[in-house]
C-alpha atoms as a PDB file:
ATOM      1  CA  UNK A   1      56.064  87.125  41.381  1.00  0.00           C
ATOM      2  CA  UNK A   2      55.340  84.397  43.285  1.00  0.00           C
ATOM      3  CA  UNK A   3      57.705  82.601  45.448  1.00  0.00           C
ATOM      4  CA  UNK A   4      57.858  78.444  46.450  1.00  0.00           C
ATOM      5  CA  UNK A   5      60.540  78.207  48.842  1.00  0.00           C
ATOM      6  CA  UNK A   6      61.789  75.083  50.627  1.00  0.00           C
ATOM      7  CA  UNK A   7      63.767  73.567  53.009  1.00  0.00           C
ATOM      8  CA  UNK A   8      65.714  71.095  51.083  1.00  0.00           C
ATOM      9  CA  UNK A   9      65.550  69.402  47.192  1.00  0.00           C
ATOM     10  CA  UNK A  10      62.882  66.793  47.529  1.00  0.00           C
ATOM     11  CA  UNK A  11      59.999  69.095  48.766  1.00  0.00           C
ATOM     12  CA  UNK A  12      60.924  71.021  45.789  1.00  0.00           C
ATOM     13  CA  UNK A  13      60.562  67.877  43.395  1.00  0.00           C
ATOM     14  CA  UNK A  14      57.563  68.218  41.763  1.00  0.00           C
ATOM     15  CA  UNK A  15      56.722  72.336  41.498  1.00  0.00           C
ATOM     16  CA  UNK A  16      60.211  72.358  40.357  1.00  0.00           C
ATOM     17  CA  UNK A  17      59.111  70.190  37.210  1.00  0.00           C
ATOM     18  CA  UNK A  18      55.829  72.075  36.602  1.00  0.00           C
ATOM     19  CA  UNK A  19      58.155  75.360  36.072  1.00  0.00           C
ATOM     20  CA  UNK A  20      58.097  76.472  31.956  1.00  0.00           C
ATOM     21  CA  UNK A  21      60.147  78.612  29.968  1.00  0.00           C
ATOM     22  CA  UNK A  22      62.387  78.335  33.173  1.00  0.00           C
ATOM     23  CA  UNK A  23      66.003  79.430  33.706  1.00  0.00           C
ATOM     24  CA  UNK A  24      68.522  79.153  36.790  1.00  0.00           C
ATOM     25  CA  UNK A  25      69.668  82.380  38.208  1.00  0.00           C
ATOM     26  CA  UNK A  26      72.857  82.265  40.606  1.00  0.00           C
ATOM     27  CA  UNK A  27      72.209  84.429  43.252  1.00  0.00           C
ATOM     28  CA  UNK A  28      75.753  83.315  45.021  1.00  0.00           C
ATOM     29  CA  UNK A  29      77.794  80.656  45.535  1.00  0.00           C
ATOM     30  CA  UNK A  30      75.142  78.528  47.951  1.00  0.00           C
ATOM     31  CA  UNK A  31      71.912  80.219  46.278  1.00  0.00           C
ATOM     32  CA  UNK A  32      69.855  78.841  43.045  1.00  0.00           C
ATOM     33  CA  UNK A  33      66.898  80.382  42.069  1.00  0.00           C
ATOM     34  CA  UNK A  34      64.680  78.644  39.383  1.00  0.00           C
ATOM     35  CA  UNK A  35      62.732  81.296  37.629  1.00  0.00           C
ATOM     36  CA  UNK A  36      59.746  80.646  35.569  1.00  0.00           C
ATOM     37  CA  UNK A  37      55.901  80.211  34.727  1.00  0.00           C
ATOM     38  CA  UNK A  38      53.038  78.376  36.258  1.00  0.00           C
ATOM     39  CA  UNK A  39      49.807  78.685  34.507  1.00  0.00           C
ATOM     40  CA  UNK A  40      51.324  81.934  33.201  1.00  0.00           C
ATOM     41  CA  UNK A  41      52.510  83.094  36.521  1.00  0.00           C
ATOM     42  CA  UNK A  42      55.803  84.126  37.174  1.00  0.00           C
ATOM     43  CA  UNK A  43      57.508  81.672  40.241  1.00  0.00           C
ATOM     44  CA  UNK A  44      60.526  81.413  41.678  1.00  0.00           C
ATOM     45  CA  UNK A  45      61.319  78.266  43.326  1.00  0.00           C
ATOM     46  CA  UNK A  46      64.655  78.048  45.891  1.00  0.00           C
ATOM     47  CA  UNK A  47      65.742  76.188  48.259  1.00  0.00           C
ATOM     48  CA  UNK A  48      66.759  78.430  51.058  1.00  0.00           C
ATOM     49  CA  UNK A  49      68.531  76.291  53.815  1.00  0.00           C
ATOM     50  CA  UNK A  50      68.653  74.238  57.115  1.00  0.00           C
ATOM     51  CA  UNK A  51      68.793  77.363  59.621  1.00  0.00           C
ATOM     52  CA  UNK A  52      66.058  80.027  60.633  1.00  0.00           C
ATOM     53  CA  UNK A  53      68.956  82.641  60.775  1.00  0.00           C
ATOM     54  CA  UNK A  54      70.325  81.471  57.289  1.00  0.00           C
ATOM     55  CA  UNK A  55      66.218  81.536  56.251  1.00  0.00           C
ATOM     56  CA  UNK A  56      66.077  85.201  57.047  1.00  0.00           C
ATOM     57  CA  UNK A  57      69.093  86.293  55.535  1.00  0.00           C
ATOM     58  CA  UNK A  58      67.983  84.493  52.284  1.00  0.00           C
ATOM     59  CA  UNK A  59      64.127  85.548  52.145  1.00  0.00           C
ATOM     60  CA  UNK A  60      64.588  89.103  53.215  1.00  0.00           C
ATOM     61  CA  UNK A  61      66.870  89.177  50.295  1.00  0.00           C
ATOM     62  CA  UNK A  62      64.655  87.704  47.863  1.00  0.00           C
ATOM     63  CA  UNK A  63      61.733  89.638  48.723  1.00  0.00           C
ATOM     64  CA  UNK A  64      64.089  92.713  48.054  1.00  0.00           C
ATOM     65  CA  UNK A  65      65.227  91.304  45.097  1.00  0.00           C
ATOM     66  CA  UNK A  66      61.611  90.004  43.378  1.00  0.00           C
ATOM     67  CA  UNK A  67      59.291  91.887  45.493  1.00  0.00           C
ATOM     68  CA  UNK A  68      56.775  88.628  45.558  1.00  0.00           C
ATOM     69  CA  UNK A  69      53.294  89.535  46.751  1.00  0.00           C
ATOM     70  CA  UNK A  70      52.920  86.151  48.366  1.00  0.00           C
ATOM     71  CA  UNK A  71      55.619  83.121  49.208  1.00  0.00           C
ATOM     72  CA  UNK A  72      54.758  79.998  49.819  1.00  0.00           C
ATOM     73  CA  UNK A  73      57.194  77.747  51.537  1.00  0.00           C
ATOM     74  CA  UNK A  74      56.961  74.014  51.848  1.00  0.00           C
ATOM     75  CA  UNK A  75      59.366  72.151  54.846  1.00  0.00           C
ATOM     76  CA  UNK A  76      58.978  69.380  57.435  1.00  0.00           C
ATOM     77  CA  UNK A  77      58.536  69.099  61.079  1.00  0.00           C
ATOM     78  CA  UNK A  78      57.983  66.881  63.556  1.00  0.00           C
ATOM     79  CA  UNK A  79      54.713  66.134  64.936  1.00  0.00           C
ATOM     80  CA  UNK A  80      54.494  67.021  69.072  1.00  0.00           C
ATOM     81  CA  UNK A  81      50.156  67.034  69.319  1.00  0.00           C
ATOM     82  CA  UNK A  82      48.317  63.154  69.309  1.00  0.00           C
ATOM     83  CA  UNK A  83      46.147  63.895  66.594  1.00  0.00           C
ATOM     84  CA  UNK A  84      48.927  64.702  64.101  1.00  0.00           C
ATOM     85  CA  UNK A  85      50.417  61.640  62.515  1.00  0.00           C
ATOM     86  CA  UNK A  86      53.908  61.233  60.810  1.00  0.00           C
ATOM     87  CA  UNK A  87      53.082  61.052  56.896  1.00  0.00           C
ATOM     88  CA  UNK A  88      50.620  64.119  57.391  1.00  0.00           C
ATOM     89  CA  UNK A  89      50.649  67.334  55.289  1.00  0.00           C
ATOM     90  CA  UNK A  90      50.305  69.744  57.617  1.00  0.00           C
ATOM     91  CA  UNK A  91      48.485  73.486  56.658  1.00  0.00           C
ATOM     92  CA  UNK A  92      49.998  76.094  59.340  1.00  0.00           C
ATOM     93  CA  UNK A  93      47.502  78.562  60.119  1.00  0.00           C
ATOM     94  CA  UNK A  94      49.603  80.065  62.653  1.00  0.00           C
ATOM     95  CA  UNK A  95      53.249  80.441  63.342  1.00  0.00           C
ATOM     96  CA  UNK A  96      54.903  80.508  67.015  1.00  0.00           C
ATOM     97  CA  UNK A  97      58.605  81.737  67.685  1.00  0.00           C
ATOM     98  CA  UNK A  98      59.934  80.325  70.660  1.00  0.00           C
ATOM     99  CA  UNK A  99      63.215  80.277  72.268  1.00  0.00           C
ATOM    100  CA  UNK A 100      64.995  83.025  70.236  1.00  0.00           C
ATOM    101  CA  UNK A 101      68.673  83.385  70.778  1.00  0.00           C
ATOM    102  CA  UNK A 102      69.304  86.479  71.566  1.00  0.00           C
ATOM    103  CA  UNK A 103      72.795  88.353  73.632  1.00  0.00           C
ATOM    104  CA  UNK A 104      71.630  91.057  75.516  1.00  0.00           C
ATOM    105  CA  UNK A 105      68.182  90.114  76.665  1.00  0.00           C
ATOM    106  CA  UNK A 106      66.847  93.509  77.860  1.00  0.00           C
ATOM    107  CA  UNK A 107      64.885  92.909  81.318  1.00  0.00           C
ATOM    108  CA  UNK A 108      61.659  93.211  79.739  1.00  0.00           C
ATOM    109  CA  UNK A 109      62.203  90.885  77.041  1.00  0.00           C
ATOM    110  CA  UNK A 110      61.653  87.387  76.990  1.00  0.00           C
ATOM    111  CA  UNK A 111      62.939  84.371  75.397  1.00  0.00           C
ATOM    112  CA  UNK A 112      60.372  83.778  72.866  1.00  0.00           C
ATOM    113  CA  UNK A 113      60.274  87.339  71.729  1.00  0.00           C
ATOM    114  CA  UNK A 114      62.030  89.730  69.036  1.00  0.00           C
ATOM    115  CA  UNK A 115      61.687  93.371  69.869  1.00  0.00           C
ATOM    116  CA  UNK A 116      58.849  94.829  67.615  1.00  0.00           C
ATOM    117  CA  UNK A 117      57.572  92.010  66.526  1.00  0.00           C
ATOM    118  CA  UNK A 118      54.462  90.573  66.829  1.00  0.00           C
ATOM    119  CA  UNK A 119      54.755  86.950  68.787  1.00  0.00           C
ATOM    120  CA  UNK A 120      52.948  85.126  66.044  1.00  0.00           C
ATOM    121  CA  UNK A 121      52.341  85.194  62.487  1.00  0.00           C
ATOM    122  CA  UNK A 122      48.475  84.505  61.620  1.00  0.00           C
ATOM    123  CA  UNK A 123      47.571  83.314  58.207  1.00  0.00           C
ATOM    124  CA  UNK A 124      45.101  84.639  56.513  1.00  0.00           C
ATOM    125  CA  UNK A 125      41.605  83.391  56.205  1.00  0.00           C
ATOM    126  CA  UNK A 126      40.799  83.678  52.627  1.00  0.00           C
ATOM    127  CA  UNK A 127      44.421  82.179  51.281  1.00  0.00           C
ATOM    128  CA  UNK A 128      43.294  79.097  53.908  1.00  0.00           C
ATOM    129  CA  UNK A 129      39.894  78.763  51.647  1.00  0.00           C
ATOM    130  CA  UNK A 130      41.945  79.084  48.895  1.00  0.00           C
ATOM    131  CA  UNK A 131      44.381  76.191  49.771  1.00  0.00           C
ATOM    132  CA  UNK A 132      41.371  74.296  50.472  1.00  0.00           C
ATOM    133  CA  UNK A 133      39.546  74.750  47.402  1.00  0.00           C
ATOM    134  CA  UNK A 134      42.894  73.808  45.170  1.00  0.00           C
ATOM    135  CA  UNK A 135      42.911  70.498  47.495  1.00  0.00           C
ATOM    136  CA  UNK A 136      39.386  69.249  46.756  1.00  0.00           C
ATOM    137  CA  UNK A 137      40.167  70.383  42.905  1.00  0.00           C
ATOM    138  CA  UNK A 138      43.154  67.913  43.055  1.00  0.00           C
ATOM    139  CA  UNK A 139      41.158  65.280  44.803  1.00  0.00           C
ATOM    140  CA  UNK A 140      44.060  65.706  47.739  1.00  0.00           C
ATOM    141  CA  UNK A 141      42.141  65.168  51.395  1.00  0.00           C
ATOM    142  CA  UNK A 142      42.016  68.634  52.904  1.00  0.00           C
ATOM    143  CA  UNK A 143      45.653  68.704  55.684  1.00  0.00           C
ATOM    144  CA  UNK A 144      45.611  69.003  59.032  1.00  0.00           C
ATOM    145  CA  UNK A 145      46.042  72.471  60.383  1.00  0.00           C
ATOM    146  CA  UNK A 146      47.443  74.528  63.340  1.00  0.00           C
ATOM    147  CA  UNK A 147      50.186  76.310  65.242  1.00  0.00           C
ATOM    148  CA  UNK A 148      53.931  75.825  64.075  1.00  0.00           C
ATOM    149  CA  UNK A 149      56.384  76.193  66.909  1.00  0.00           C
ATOM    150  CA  UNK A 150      60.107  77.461  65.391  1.00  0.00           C
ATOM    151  CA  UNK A 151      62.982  78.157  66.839  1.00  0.00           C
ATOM    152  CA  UNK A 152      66.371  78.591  65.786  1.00  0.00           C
ATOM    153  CA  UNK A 153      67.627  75.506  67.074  1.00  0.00           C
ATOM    154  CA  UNK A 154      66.284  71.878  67.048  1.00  0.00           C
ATOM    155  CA  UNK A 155      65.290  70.406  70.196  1.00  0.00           C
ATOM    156  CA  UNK A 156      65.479  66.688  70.873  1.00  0.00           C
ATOM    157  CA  UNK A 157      62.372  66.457  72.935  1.00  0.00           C
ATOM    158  CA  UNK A 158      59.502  68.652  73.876  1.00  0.00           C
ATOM    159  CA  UNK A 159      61.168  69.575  77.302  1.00  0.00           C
ATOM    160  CA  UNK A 160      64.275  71.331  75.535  1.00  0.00           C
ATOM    161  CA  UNK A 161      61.453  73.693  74.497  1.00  0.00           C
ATOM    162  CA  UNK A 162      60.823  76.976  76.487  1.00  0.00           C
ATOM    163  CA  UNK A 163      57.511  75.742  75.745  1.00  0.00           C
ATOM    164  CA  UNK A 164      54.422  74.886  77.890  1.00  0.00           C
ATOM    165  CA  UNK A 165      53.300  72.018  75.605  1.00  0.00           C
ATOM    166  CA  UNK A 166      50.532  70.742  77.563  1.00  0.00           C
ATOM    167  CA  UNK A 167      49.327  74.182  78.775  1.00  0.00           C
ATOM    168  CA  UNK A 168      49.010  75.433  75.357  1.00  0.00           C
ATOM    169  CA  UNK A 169      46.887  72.163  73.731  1.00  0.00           C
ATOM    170  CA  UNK A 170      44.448  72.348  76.863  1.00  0.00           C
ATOM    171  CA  UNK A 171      44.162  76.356  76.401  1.00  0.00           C
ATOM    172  CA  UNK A 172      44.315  76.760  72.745  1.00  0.00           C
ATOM    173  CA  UNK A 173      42.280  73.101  71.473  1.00  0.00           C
ATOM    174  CA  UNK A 174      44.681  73.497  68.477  1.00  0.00           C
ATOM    175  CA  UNK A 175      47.007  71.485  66.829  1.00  0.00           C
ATOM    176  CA  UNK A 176      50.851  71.865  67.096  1.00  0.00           C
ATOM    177  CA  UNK A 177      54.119  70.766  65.414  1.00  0.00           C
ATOM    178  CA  UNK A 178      57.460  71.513  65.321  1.00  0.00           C
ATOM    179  CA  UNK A 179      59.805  73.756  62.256  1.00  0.00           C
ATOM    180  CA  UNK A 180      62.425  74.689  62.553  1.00  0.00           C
ATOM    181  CA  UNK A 181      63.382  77.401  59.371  1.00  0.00           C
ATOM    182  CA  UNK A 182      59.706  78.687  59.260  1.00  0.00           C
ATOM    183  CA  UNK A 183      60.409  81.666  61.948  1.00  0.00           C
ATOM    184  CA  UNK A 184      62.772  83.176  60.084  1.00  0.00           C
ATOM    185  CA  UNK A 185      60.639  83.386  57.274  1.00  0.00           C
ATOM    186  CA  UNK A 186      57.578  84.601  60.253  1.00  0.00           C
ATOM    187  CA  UNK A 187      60.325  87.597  60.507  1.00  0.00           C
ATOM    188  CA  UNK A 188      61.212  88.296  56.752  1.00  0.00           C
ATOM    189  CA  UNK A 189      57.812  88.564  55.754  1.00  0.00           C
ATOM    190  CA  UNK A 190      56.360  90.237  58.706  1.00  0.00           C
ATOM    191  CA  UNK A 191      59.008  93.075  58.237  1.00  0.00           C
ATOM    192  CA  UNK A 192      58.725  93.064  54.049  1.00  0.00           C
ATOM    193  CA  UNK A 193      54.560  92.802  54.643  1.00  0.00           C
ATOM    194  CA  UNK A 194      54.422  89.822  52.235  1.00  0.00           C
ATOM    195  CA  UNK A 195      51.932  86.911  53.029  1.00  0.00           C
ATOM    196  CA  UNK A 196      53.549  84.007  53.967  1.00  0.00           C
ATOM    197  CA  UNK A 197      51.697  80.314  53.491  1.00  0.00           C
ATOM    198  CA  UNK A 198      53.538  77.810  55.239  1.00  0.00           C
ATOM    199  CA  UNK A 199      53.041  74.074  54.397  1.00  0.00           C
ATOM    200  CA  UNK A 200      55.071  70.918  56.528  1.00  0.00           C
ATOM    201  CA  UNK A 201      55.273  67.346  55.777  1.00  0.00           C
ATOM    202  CA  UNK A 202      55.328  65.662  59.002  1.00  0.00           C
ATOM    203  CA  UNK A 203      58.412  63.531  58.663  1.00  0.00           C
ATOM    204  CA  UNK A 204      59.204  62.977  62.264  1.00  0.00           C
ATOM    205  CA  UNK A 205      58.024  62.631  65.948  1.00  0.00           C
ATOM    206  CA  UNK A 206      59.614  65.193  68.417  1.00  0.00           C
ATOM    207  CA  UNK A 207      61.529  63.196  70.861  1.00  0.00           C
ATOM    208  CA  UNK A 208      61.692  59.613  68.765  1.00  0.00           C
ATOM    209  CA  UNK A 209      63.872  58.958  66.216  1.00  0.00           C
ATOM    210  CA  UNK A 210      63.437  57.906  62.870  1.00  0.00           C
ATOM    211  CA  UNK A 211      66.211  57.440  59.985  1.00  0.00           C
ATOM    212  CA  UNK A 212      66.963  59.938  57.567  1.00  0.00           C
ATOM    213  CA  UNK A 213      65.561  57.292  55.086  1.00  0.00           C
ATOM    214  CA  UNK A 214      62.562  56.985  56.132  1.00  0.00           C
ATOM    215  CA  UNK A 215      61.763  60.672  56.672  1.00  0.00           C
ATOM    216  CA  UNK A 216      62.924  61.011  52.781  1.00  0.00           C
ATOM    217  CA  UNK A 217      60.751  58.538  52.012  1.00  0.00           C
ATOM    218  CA  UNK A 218      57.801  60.966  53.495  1.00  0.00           C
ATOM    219  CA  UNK A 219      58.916  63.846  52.111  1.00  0.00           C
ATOM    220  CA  UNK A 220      58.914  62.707  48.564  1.00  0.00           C
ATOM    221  CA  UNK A 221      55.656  60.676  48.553  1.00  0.00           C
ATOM    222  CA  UNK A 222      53.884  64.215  50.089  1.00  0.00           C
ATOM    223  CA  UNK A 223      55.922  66.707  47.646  1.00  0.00           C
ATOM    224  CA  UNK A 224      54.175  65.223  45.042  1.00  0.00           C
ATOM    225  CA  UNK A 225      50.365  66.338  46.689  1.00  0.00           C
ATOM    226  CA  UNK A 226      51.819  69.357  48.366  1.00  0.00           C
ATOM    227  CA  UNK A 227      52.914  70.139  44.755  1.00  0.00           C
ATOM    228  CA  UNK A 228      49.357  69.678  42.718  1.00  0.00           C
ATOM    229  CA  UNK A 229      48.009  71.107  45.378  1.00  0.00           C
ATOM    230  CA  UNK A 230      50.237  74.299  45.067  1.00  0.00           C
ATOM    231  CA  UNK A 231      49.636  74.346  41.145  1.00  0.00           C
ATOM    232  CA  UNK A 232      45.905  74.443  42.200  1.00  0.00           C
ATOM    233  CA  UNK A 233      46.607  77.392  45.027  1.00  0.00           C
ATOM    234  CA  UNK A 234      48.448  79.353  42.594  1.00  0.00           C
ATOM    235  CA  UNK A 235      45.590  78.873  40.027  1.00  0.00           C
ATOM    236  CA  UNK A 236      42.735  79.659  42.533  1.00  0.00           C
ATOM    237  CA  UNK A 237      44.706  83.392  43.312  1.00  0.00           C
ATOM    238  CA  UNK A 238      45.221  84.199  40.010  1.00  0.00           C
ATOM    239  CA  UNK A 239      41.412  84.789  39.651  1.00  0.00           C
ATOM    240  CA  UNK A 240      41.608  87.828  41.765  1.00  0.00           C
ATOM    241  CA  UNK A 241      45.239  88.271  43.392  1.00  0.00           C
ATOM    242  CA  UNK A 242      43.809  91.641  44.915  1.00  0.00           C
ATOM    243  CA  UNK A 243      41.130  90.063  46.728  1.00  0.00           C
ATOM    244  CA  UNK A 244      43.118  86.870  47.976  1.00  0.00           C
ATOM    245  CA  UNK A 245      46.552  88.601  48.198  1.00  0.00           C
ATOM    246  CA  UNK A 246      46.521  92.126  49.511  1.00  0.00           C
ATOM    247  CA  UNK A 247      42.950  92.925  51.090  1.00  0.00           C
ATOM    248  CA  UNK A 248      42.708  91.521  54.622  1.00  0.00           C
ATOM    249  CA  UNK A 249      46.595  91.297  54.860  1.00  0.00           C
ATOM    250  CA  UNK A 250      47.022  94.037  57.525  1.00  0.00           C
ATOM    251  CA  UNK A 251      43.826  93.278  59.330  1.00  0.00           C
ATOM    252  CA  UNK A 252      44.276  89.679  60.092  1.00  0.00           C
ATOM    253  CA  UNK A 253      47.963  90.050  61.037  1.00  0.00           C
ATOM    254  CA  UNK A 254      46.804  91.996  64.170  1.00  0.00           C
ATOM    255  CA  UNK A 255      43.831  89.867  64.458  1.00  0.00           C
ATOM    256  CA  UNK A 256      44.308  87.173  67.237  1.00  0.00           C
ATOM    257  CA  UNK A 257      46.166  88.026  70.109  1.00  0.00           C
ATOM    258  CA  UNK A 258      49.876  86.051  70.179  1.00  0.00           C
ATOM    259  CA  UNK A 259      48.850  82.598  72.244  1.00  0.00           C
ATOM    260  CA  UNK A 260      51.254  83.563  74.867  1.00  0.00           C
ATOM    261  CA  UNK A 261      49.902  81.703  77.886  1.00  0.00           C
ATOM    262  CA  UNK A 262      51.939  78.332  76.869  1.00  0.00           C
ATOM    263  CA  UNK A 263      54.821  79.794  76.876  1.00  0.00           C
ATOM    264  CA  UNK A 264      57.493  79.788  79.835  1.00  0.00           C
ATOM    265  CA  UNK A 265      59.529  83.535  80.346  1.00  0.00           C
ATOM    266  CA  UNK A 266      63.483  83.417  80.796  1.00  0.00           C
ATOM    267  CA  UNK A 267      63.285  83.759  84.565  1.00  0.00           C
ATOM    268  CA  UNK A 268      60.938  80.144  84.905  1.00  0.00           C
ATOM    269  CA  UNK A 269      62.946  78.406  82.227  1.00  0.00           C
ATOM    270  CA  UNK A 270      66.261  78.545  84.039  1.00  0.00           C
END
């Protein structure tokens, strides 16, 4: 099983319509889950909510549920980095969770951190070559890729952040937006050891506003090439799910150390 997750209807558009032999299976009273084939794959498609608590909850569940060996999930951010434009499809080869909310802080813990767990999620190599092959295939311009920053609540600007913006871009020469469901999905399928492929529409500018309608208007035009591009992914792994699914999982999750040195501890942030 496969699962497409997203954070609201429109991103879900198009793989949504490329389901067959589908059916809708009501997993409560605020969960959907559209369950059917893809090229002869079995999907599940959902959308899964507007909180990275609420995204945990939900994923951890369906992973119990449908045991997927990979999910995909397809939201949008905000871009914070200069060379990331609003309109972009953004690939995120590397997931960041910063200012976690947490009671009872032990001494040793910091703000960005959840106790045994690793600071980042790193995606793996081969499902990157993957995506990339299914975008030339689809004649879709390979995305822009980077770090995702998450946290459980949206700041308004970069400075709400306990997050050394600059610091990191001048340390790390990577690119960096903003999600806000896609750590509690980091969590979920760190714990569950299920790949996780994150992909963001850039439908906003961290710090400048921009109507809802015209951030719709982004997200719609991209589900449509996020989608074909998906079809394509899920394609490309079903020629050897082994070798593009399980292999390296465990190797490249400890592979790069967590990009900590951007990041600001409780004590300096207060």
């Amino acid at each position: 099983m496969i699962l497409i997750l997203g954070n609201n209807s429109d991103s879900l558009i198009y793989v949504k319509n490329m389901l067959r032999n589908y059916s809708v299976v009501k997993e409560n009273s605020m969960l959907d889950s559209y369950i059917g084939k893809i090229y002869g794959k079995d999907v599940l498609v959902s959308e899964i909510g507007i909180s990275s608590y609420r995204t945990e909850v939900i994923v951890s569940y369906l992973i119990q549920k449908y045991n997927p060996y990979i999910v995909i999930y397809i939201g949008d951010g905000a871009k914070i980095s200069k060379n990331v434009e609003q309109g972009d499809i953004y690939l995120g080869t590397n997931v960041l969770i910063t200012d976690v909310n947490m009671l009872n802080l032990s001494p040793s813990t910091r703000l960005y951190e959840v106790p045994g767990f690793r600071k980042d999620l790193v995606i793996q190599d081969t499902l990157i070559n993957a995506y990339s092959e299914a975008a030339v295939k689809v004649n879709v311009l390979t995305p822009k890729s980077g770090t995702i920053l998450s946290s459980n609540t949206y700041p308004k600007n970069v400075q709400d952040m306990n997050f050394e913006v600059d610091q990191y871009l001048e340390s790390n020469h990577n690119e960096l937006i903003y999600e806000s469901q896609v750590g509690g999905l980091v969590l979920a399928c760190t714990f569950y050891e299920v790949p996780l492929f994150p992909i963001i529409s850039i439908s906003s500018d961290l710090g400048n506003s921009r109507s809802l309608l015209e951030s719709k208007k982004i997200i719609l035009k991209n589900s449509v090439d996020i989608g074909k591009i998906i079809v394509a992914f899920i394609v490309e792994l079903s020629s050897d799910e082994k070798v593009y699914i399980r292999s390296d999982f465990g190797h490249d999750l400890n592979k790069i150390p967590a990009p900590l040195m951007g990041i600001k501890d409780n004590k300096s942030s207060k």
